[in-house]
Protein backbone atom coordinates (compact mmCIF):
# COMPACT_ATOMS: atom_id res chain seq x y z
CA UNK A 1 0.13 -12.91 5.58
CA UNK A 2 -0.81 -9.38 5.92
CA UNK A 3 -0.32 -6.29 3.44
CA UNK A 4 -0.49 -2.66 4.53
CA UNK A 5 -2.27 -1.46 1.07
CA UNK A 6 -2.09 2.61 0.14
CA UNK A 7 -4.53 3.75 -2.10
CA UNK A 8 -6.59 6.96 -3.12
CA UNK A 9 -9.81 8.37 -0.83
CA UNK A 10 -10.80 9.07 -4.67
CA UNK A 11 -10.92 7.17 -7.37
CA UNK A 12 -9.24 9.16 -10.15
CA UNK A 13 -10.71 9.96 -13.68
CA UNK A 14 -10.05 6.67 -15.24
CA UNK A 15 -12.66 3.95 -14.10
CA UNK A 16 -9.20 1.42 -14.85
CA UNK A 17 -8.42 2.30 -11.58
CA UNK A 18 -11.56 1.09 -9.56
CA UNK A 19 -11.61 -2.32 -10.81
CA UNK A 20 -7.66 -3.13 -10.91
CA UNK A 21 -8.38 -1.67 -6.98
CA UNK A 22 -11.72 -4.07 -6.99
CA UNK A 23 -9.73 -7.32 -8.59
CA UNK A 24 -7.11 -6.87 -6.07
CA UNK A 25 -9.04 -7.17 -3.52
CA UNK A 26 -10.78 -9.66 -4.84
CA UNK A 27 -7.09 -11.50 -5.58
CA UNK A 28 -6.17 -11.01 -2.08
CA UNK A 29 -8.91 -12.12 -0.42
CA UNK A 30 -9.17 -15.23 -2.74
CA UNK A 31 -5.09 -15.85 -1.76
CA UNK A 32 -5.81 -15.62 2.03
CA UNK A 33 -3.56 -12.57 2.22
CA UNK A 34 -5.44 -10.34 5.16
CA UNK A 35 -5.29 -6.00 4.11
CA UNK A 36 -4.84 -3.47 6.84
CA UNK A 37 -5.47 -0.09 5.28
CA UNK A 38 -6.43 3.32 6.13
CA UNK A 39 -9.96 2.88 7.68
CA UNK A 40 -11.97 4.42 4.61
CA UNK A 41 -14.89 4.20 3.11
CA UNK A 42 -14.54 6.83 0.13
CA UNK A 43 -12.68 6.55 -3.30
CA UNK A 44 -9.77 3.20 -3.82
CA UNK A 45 -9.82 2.78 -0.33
CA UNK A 46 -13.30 1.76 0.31
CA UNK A 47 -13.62 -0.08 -2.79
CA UNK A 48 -10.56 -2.19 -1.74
CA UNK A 49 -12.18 -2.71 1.45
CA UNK A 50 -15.39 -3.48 0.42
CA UNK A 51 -13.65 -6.39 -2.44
CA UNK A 52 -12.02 -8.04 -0.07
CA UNK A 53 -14.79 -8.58 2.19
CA UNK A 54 -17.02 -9.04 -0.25
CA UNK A 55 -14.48 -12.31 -1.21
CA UNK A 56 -14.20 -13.50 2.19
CA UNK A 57 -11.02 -11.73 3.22
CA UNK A 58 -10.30 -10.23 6.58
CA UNK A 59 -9.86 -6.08 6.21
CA UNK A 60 -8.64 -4.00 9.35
CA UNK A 61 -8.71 -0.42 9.15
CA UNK A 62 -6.67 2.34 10.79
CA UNK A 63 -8.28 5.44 11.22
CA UNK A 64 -7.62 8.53 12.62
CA UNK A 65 -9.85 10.15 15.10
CA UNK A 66 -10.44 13.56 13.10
CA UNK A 67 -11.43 11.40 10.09
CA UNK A 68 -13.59 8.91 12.30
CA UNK A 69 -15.47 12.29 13.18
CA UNK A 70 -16.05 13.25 9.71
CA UNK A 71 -18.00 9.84 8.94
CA UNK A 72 -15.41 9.18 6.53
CA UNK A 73 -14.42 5.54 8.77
CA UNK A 74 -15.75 2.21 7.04
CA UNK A 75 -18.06 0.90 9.72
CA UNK A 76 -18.29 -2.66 8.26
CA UNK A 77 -14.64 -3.47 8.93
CA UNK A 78 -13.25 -7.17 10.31
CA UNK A 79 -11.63 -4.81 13.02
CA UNK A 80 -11.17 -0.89 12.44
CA UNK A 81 -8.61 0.66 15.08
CA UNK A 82 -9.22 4.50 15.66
CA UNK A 83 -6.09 6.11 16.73
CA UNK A 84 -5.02 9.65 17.73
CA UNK A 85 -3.07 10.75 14.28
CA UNK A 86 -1.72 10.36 11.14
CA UNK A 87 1.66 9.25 13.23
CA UNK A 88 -0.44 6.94 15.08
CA UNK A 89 -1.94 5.67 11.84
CA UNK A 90 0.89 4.49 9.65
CA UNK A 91 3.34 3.40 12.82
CA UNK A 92 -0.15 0.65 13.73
CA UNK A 93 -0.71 -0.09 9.83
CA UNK A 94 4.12 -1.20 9.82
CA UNK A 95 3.28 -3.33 12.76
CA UNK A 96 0.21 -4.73 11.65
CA UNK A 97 1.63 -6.13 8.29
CA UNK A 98 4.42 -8.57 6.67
CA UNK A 99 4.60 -6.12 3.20
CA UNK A 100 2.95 -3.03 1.68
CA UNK A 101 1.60 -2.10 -1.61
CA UNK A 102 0.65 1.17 -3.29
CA UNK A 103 -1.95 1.26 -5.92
CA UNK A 104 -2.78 4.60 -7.41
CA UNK A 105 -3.62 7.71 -5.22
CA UNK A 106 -2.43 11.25 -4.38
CA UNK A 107 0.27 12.71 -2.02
CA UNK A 108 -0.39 10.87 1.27
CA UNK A 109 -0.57 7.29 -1.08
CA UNK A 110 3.22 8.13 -2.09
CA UNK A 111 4.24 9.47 1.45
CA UNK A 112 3.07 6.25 3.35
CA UNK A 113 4.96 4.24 0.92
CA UNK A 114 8.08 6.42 0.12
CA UNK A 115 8.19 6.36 4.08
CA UNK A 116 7.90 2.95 4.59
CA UNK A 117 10.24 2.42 1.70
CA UNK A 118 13.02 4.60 3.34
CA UNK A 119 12.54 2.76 6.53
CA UNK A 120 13.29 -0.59 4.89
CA UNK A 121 16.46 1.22 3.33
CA UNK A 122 17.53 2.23 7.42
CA UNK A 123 16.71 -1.46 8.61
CA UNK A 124 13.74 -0.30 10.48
CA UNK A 125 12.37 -3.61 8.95
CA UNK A 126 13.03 -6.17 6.29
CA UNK A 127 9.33 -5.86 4.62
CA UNK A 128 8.62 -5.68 1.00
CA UNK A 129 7.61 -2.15 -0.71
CA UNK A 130 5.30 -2.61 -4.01
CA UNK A 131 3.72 -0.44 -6.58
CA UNK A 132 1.23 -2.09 -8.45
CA UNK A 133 1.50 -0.04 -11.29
CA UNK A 134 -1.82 -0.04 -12.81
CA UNK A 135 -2.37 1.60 -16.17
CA UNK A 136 1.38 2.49 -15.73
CA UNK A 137 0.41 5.27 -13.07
CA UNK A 138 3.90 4.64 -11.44
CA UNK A 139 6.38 4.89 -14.72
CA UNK A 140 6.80 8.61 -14.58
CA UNK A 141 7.90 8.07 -10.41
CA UNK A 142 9.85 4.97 -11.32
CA UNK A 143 11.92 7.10 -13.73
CA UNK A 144 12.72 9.91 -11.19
CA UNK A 145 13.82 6.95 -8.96
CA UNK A 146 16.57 5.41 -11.85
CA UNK A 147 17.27 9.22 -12.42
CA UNK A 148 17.65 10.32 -8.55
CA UNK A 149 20.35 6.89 -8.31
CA UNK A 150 22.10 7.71 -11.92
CA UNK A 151 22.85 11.02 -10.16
CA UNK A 152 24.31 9.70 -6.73
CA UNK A 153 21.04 10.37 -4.29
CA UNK A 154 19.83 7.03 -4.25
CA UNK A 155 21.74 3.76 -4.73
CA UNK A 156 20.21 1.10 -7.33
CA UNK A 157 19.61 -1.66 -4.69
CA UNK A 158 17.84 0.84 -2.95
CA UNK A 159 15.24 1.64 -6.65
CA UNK A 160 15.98 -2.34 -7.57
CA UNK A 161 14.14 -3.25 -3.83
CA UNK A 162 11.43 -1.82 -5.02
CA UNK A 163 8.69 -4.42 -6.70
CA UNK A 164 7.25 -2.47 -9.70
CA UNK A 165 4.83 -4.52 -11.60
CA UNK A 166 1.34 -4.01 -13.58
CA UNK A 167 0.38 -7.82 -12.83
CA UNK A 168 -1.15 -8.28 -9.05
CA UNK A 169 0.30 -12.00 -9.22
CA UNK A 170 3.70 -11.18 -10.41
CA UNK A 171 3.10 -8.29 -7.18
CA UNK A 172 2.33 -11.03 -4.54
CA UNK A 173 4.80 -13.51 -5.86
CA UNK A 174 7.66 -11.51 -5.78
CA UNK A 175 6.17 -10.25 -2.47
CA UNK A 176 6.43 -13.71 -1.15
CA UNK A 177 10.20 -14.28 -2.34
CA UNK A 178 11.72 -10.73 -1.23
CA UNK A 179 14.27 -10.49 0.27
CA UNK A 180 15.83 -7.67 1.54
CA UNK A 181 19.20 -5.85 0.24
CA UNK A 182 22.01 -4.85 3.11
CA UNK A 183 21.34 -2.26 5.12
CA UNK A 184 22.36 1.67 4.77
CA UNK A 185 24.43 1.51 7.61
């Protein structure tokens, strides 16, 4: 199995957040489960990398070629892909995996998952969508979610496909059981 994982190029100000990102890793690897992720080096993204690696896992990073430039690209990668854009980036990372997880991060952490999230509502695919809500970073989100579906913009087996959970077993279990909810259309 392979996850797409979306995390922060930072850390964040609570040091929680590097090692839940550093035991998941560590999890993964230890579980066989190989991570494609963004192709960094910096902030919850390298220290995911560099976890799983560390444990024996497999890590391949997807990098864009602006970023690659910048020396912000993880050079000690199982395989790191350097493609021509952000487009280019995610579309590799959906094809590359069987499920994706968010862990904490900023505004392109919630786009590549809120996008992959709406594709599994189109039947784009049938993959699993998970927060791993570490130090309850997620509640505030999950709660827009119930109150975007308790005022008709989102149906609940649309929030309900969603696997919210603080515990990175209870994440990868219900991973491995999902199944997905009928389609949109």
């Amino acid at each position: 199995m392979t996850l797409a994982v979306f995390c922060g190029s930072s850390t964040g100000n609570n040091i929680e957040y590097e090692n839940a990102t550093r035991s998941f890793g560590k999890f993964l690897a230890l579980n066989n489960i190989n991570v494609v992720y963004g192709g960094g080096r910096v902030g919850l993204m390298g220290i995911l990398a560099d976890s799983v690696l560390e444990n024996g896992g497999k890590v391949h990073g997807v990098i864009p070629v602006k970023l690659q430039e910048k020396e912000l690209a993880h050079t000690e990668l199982t395989e790191l892909s350097i493609v021509a854009n952000m487009h280019e980036r995610k579309a590799m990372m959906a094809e590359l995996s069987d499920g994706f997880v968010a862990l904490p991060g900023g505004a392109g952490t919630l786009e590549e998952i809120f996008e992959v999230w709406t594709w599994a509502q189109l039947g784009i695919h049938d993959k699993p969508c998970a927060f791993l809500n570490t130090n309850k970073f997620y509640d505030k989100l999950i709660d827009m979610l119930n109150t975007m579906s308790d005022e008709g913009f989102l149906k609940k087996d649309y929030v309900n496909m969603l696997i919210k959970s603080e515990n990175q077993e209870e994440v990868l279990s219900l991973i491995q059981k999902y199944k997905a909810p009928k389609h949109k259309w």
